[in-house]
C-alpha atoms as a PDB file:
ATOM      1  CA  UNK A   1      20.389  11.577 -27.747  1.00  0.00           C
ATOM      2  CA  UNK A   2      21.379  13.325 -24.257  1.00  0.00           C
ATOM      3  CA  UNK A   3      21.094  16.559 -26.349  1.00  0.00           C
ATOM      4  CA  UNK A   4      17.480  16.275 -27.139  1.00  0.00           C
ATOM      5  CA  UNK A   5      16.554  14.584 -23.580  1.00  0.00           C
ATOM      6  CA  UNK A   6      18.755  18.226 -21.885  1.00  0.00           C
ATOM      7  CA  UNK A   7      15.924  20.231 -24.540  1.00  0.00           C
ATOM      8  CA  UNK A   8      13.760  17.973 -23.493  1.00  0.00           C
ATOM      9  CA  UNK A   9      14.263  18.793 -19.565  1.00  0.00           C
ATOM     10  CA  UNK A  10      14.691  22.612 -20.465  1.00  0.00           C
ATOM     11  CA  UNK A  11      11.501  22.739 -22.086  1.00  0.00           C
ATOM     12  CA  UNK A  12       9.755  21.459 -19.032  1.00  0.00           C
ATOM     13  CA  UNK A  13      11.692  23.605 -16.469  1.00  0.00           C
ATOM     14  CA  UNK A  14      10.490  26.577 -18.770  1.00  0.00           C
ATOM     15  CA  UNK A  15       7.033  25.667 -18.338  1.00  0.00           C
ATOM     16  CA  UNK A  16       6.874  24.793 -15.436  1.00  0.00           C
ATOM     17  CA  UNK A  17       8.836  28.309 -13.728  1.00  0.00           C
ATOM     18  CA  UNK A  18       6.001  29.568 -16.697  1.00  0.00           C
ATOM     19  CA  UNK A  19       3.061  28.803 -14.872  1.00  0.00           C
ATOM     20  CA  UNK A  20       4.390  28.911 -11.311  1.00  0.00           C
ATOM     21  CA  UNK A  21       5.864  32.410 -11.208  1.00  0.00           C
ATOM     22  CA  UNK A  22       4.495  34.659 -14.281  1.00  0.00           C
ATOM     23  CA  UNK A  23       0.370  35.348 -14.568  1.00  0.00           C
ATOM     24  CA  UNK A  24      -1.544  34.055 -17.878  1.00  0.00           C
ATOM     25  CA  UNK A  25      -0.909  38.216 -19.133  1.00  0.00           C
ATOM     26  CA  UNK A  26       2.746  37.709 -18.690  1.00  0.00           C
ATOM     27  CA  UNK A  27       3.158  34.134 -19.976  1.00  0.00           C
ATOM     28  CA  UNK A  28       1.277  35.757 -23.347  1.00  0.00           C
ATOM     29  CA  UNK A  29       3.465  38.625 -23.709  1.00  0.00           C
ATOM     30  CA  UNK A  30       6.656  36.245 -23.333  1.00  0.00           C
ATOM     31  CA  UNK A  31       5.580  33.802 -25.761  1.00  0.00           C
ATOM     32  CA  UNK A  32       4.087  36.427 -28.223  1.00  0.00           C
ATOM     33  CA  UNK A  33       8.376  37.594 -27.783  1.00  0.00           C
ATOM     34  CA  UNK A  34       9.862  34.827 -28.163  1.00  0.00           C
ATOM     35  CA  UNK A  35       7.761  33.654 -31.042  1.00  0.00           C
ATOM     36  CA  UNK A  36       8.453  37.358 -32.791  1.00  0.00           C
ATOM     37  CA  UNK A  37      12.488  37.248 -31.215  1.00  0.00           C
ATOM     38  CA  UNK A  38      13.805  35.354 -35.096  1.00  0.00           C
ATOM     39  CA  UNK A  39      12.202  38.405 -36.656  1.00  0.00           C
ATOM     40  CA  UNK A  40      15.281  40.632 -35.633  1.00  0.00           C
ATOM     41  CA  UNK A  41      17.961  38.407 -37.007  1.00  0.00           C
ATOM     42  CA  UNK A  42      16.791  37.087 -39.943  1.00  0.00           C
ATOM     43  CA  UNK A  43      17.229  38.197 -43.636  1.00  0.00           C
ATOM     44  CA  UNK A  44      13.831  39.753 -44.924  1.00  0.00           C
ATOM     45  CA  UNK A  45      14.814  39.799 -49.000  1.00  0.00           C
ATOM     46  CA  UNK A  46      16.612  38.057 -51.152  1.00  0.00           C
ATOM     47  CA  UNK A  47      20.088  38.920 -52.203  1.00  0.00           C
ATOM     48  CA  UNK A  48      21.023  40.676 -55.259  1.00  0.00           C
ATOM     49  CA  UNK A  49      23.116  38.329 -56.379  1.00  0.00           C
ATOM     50  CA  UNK A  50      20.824  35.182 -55.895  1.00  0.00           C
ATOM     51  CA  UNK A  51      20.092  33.200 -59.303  1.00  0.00           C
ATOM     52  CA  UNK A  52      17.192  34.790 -60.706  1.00  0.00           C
ATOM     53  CA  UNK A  53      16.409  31.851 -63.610  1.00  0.00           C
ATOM     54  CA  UNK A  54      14.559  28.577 -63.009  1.00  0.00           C
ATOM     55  CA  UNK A  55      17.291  26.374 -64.869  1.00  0.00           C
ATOM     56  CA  UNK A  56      18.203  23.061 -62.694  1.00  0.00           C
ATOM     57  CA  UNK A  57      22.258  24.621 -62.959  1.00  0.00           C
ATOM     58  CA  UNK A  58      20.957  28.121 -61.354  1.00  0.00           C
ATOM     59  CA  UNK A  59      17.862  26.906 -58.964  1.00  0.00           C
ATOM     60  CA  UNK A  60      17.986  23.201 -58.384  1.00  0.00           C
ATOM     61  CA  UNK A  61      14.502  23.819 -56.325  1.00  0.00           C
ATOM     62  CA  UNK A  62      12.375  22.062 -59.121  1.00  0.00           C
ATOM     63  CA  UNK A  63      14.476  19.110 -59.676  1.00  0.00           C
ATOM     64  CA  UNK A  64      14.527  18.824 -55.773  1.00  0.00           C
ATOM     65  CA  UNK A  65      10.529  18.966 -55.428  1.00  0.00           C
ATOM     66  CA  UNK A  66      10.005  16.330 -58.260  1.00  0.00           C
ATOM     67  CA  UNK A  67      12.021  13.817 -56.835  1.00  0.00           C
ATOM     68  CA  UNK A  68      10.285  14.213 -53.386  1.00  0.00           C
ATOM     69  CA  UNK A  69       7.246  14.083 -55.157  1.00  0.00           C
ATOM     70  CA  UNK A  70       8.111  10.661 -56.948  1.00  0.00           C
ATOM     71  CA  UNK A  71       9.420   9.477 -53.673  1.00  0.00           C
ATOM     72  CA  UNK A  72       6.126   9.923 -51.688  1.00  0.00           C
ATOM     73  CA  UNK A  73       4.474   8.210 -54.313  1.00  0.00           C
ATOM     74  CA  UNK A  74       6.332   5.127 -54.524  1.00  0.00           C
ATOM     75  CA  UNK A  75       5.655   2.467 -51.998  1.00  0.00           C
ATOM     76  CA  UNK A  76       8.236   2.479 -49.377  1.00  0.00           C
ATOM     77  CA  UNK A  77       8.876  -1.280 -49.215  1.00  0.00           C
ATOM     78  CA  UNK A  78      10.145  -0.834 -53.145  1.00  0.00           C
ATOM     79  CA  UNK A  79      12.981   1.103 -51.607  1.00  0.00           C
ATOM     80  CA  UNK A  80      13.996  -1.280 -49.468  1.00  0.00           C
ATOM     81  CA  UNK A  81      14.036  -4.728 -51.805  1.00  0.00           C
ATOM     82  CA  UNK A  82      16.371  -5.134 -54.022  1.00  0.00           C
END
């Protein structure tokens, strides 16, 4: 909990030295950064060696988006009465 109040607290210090020291041109540029900052550290392709077939054993994806898709259809107070 005392993480997410400290982000919390950070992201209000950030916008706050934002829009007291930097102009609206400068505040765009350093969001347009940060936002394209993840773009120089992570992967762009896939890995040669990732499981190419659509079996649950190789790619579990399917099975994994038909059980969230059962779960959002079933009433929620089901899953809570025995």
């Amino acid at each position: 909990m005392v993480f997410f109040q400290a982000a919390l607290l950070a992201g209000y210090a950030y916008a706050h030295a934002m829009t007291t020291w930097l102009g609206v041109r400068r505040q765009t540029l350093l969001q347009a950064g940060l936002v394209l900052l993840p773009l120089l550290v992570l992967p762009f392709g896939i890995p040669s060696d990732a499981p190419r077939s659509f079996l649950p054993e190789a790619n579990p994806s399917g099975w994994l988006f038909g059980l969230l898709e059962a779960i959002r259809h079933t009433n929620a107070y089901t899953l809570c009465v025995p």
